[in-house]
Structure formats: C-alpha cells, structure tokens
N, C-alpha and C. Protein backbone atom coordinates (compact mmCIF):
# COMPACT_ATOMS: atom_id res chain seq x y z
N UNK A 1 -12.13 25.69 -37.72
CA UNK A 1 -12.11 24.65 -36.72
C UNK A 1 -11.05 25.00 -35.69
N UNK A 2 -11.32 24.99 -34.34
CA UNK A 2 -10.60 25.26 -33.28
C UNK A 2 -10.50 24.18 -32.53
N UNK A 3 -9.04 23.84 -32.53
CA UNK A 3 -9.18 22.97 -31.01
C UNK A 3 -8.79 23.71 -29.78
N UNK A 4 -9.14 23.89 -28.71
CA UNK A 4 -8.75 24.20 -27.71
C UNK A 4 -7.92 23.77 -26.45
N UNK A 5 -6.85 23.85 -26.34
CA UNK A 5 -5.46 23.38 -25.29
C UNK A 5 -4.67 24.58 -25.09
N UNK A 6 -4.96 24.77 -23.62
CA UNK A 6 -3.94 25.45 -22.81
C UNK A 6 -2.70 25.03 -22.70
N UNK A 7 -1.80 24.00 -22.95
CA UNK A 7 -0.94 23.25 -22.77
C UNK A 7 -0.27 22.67 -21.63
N UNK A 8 -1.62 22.43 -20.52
CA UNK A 8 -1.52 21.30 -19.72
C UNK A 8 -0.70 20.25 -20.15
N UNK A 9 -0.13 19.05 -19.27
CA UNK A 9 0.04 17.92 -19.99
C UNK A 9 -1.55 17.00 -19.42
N UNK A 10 -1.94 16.56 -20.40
CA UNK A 10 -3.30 15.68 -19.82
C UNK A 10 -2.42 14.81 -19.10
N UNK A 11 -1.33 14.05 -18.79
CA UNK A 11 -1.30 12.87 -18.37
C UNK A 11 -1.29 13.17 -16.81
N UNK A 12 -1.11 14.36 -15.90
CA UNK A 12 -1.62 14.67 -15.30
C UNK A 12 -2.22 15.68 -14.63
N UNK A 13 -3.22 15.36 -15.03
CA UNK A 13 -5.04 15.61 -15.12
C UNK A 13 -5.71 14.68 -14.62
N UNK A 14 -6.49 15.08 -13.68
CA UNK A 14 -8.06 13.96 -13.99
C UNK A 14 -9.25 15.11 -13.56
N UNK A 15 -10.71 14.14 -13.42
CA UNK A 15 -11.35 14.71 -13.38
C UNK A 15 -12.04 15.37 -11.97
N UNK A 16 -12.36 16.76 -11.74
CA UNK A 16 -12.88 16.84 -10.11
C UNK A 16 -14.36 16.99 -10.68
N UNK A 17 -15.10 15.92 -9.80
CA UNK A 17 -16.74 16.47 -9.08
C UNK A 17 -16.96 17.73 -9.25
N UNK A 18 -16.29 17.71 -8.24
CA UNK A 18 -16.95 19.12 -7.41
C UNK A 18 -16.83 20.14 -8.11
N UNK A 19 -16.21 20.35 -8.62
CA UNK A 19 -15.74 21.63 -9.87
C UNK A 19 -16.16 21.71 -11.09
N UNK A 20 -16.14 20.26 -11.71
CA UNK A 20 -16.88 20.03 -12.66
C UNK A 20 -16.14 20.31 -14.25
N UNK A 21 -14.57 20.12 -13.72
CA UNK A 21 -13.59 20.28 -14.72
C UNK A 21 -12.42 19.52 -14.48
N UNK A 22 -11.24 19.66 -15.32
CA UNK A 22 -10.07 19.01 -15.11
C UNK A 22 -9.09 19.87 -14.02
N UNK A 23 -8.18 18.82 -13.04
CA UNK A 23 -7.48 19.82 -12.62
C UNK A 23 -6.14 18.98 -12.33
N UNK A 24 -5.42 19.41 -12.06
CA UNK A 24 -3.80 19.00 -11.81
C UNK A 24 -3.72 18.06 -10.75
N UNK A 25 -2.92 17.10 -11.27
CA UNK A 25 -3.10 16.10 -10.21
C UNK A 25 -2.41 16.51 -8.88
N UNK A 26 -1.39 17.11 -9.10
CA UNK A 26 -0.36 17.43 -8.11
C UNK A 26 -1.15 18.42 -7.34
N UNK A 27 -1.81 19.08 -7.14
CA UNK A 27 -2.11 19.92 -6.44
C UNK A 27 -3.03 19.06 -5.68
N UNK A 28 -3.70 18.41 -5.98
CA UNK A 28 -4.71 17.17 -5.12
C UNK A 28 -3.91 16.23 -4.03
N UNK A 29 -2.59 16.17 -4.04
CA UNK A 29 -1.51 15.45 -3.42
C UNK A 29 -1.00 15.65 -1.95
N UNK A 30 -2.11 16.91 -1.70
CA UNK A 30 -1.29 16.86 -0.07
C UNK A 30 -2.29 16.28 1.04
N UNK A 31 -3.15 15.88 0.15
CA UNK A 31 -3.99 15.05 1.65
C UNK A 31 -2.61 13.47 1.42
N UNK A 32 -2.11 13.29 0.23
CA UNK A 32 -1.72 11.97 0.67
C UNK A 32 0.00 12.33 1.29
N UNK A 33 -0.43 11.50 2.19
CA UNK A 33 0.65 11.48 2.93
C UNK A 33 2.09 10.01 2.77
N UNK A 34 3.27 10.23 2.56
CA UNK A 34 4.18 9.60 1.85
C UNK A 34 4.57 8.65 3.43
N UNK A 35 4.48 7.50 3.06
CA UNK A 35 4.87 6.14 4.03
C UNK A 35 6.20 5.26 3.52
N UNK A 36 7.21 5.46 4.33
CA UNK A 36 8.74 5.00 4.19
C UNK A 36 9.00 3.59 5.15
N UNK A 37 8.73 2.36 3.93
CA UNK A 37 8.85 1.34 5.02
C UNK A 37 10.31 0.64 4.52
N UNK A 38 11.10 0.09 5.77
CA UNK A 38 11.79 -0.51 5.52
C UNK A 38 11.53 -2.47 4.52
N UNK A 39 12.64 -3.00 4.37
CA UNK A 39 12.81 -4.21 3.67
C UNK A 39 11.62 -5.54 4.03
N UNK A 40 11.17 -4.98 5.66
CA UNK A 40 10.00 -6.37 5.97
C UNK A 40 9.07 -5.33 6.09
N UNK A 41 8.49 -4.29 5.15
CA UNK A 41 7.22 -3.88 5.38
C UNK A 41 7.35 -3.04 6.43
N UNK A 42 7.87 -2.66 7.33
CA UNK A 42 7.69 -1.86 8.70
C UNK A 42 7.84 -0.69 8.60
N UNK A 43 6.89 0.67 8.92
CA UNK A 43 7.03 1.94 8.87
C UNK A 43 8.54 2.39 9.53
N UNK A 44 9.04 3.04 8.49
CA UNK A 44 10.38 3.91 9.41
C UNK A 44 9.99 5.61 9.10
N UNK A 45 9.86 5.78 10.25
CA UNK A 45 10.18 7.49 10.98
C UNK A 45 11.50 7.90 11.31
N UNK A 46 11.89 9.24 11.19
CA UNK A 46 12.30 9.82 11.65
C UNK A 46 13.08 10.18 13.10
N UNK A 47 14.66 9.37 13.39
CA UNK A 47 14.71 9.25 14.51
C UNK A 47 14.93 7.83 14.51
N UNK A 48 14.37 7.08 14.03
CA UNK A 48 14.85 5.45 14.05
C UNK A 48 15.96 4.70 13.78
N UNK A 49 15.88 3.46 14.35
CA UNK A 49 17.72 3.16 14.19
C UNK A 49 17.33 1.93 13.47
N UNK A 50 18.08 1.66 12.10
CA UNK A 50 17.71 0.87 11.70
C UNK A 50 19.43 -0.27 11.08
N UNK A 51 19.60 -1.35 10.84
CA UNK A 51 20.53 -2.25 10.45
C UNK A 51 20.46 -2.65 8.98
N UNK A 52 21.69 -2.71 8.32
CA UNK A 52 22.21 -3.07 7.23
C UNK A 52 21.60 -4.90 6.90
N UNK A 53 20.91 -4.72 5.89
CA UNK A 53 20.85 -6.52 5.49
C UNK A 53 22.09 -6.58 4.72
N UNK A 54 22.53 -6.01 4.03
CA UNK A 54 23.95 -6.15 2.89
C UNK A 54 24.89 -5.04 3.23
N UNK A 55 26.22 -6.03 2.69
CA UNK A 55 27.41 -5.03 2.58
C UNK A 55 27.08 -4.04 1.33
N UNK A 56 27.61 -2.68 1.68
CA UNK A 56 27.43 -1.47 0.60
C UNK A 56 29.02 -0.79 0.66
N UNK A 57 29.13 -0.43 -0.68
CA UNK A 57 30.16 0.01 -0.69
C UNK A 57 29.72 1.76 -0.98
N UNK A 58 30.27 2.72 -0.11
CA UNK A 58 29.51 3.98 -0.05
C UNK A 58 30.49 5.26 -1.03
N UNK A 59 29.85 5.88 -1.95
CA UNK A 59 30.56 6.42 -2.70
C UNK A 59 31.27 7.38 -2.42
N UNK A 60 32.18 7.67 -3.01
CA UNK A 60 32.37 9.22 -2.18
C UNK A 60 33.31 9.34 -1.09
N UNK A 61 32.96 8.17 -0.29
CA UNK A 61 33.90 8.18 1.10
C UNK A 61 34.66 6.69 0.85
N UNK A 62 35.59 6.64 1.94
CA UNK A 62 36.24 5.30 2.06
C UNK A 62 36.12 4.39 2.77
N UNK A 63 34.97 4.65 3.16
CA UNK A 63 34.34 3.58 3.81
C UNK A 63 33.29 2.52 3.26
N UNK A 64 33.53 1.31 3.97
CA UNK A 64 32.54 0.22 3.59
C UNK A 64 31.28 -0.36 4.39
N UNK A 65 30.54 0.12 4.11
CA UNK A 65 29.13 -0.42 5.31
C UNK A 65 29.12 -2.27 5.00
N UNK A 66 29.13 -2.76 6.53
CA UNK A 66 28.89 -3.97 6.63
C UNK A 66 27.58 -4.18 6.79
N UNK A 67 27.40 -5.61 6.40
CA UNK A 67 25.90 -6.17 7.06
C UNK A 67 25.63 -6.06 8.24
N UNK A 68 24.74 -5.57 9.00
CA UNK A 68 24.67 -5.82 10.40
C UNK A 68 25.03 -4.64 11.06
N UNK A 69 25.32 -3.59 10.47
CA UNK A 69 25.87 -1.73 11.06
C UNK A 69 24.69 -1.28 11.31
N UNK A 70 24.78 -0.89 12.48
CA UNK A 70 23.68 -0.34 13.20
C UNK A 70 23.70 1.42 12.55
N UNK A 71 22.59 1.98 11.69
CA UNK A 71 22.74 3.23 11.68
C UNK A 71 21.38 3.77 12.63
N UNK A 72 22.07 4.97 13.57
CA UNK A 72 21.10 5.48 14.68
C UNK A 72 20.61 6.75 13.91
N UNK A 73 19.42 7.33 14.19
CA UNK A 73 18.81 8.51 14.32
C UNK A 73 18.58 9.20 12.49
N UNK A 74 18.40 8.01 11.77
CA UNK A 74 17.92 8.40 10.42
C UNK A 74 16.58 9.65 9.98
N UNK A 75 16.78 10.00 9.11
CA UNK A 75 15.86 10.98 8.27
C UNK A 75 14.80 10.37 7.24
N UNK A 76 13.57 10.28 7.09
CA UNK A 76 13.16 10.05 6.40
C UNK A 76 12.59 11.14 5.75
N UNK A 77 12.99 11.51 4.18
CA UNK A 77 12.71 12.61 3.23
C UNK A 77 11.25 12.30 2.44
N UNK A 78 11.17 12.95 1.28
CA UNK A 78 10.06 12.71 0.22
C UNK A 78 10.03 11.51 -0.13
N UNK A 79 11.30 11.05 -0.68
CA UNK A 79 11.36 9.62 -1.09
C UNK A 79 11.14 8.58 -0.09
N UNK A 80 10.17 7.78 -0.82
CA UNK A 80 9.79 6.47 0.42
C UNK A 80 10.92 5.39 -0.14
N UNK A 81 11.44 5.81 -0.86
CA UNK A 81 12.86 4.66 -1.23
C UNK A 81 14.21 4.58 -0.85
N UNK A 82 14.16 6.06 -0.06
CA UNK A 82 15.66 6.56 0.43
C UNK A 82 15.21 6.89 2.04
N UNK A 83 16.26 6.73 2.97
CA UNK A 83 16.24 6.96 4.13
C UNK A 83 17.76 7.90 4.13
N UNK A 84 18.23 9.21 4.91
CA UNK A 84 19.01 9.77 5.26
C UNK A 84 20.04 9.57 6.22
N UNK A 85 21.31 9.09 6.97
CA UNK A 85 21.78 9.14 8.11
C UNK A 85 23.15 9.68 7.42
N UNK A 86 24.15 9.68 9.24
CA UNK A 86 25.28 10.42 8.65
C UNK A 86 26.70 9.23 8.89
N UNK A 87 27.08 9.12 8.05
CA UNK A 87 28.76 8.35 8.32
C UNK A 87 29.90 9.11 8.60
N UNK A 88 30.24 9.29 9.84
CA UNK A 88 30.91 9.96 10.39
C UNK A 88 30.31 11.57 10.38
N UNK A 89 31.27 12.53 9.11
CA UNK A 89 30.35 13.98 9.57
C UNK A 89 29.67 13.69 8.00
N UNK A 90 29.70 13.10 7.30
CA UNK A 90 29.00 12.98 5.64
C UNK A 90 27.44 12.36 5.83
N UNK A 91 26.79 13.27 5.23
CA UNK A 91 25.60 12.59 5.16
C UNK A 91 25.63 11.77 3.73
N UNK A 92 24.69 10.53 3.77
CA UNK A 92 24.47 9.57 2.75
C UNK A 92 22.86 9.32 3.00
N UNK A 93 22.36 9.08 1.75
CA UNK A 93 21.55 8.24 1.41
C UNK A 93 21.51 6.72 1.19
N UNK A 94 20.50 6.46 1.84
CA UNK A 94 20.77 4.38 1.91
C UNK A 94 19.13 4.09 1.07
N UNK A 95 18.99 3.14 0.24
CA UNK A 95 17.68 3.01 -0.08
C UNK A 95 17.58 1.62 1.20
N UNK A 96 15.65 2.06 1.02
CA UNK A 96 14.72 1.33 2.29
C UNK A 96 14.95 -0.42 2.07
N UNK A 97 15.65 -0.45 1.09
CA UNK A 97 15.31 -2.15 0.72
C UNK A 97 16.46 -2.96 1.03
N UNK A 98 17.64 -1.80 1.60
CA UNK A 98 18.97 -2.40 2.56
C UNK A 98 18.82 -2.31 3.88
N UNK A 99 17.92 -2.09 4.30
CA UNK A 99 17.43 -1.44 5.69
C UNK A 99 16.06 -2.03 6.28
N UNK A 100 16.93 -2.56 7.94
CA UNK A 100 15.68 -3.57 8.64
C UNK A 100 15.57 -2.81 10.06
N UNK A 101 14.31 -2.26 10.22
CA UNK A 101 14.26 -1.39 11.61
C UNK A 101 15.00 -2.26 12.85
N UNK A 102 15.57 -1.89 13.72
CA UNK A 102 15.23 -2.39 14.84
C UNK A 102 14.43 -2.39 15.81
C-alpha cells in the first residue's frame, strides 16, 4: 500500500480547472492586488498625507506622536495594516487603524 505525498502543505493548495490538478495557492496571488485603507475605510496610496486619531508612543526614538500630527508623503508596503513614513531622519511603521487620510 502506497500513499502518495510530495510534501506540499495541502493547506495551501486548492484546486485549478484548467490544469486539472492541485496547485499552490501563492503562486495564483498576483492577479490580487493588496488595498491599504486607512481607519474610515478610505484607500491610502503612496504619497499621501495622512493624521494621527491617537497619541502613540514611538519606540526606539524619543519622541511622542500626538493626536492630530500631520504625517506627509507615506509608503504603503505589502502589509495593508502598516503604512511607512519618516520621523525626523528614522523611518517608522504606523498601523492603518491610527491613521485618517486627509
């Protein structure tokens, strides 16, 4: 008795049509395209200036982000949960759910 496993992980796997076998989910992943919205739902790009809903206390540095700090000319990466900008010359990560476009 043989079972047969390449040692995929099935959990991602599914099935293709067109092929008529299993294939990796991740490789199926670049038609979808990753959408970074800020705290009311609103797409943020690249380049956008967006405002603090809460005070954050930022690690690393000695500084304290207030409510209401305007950060200009953010990055949006892979993660739709993190947005990029810089505090002073340090770059930080801010997640999208402290953050209201302007």
């Amino acid at each position: 008795m043989s079972n047969y496993y390449d040692g995929e992980d099935w959990e991602i796997m599914e099935w293709d049509e067109e092929l008529g076998e299993f294939v990796n989910k991740s490789l199926n992943s670049e038609d979808e395209t990753v959408v970074t919205k800020d705290s009311n739902g609103v797409i943020l790009e690249t380049g956008d200036t967006v405002i603090l809903t809460r005070d954050l206390d930022v690690k690393g540095v000695a500084i304290s982000m207030k409510r209401g700090d305007k950060l200009k000319k953010i990055r949006v990466g892979d993660d739709p949960e993190l947005v990029e900008c810089k505090i002073g010359k340090k770059g930080v990560y801010i997640k999208t759910c402290f953050v209201k476009k302007v």
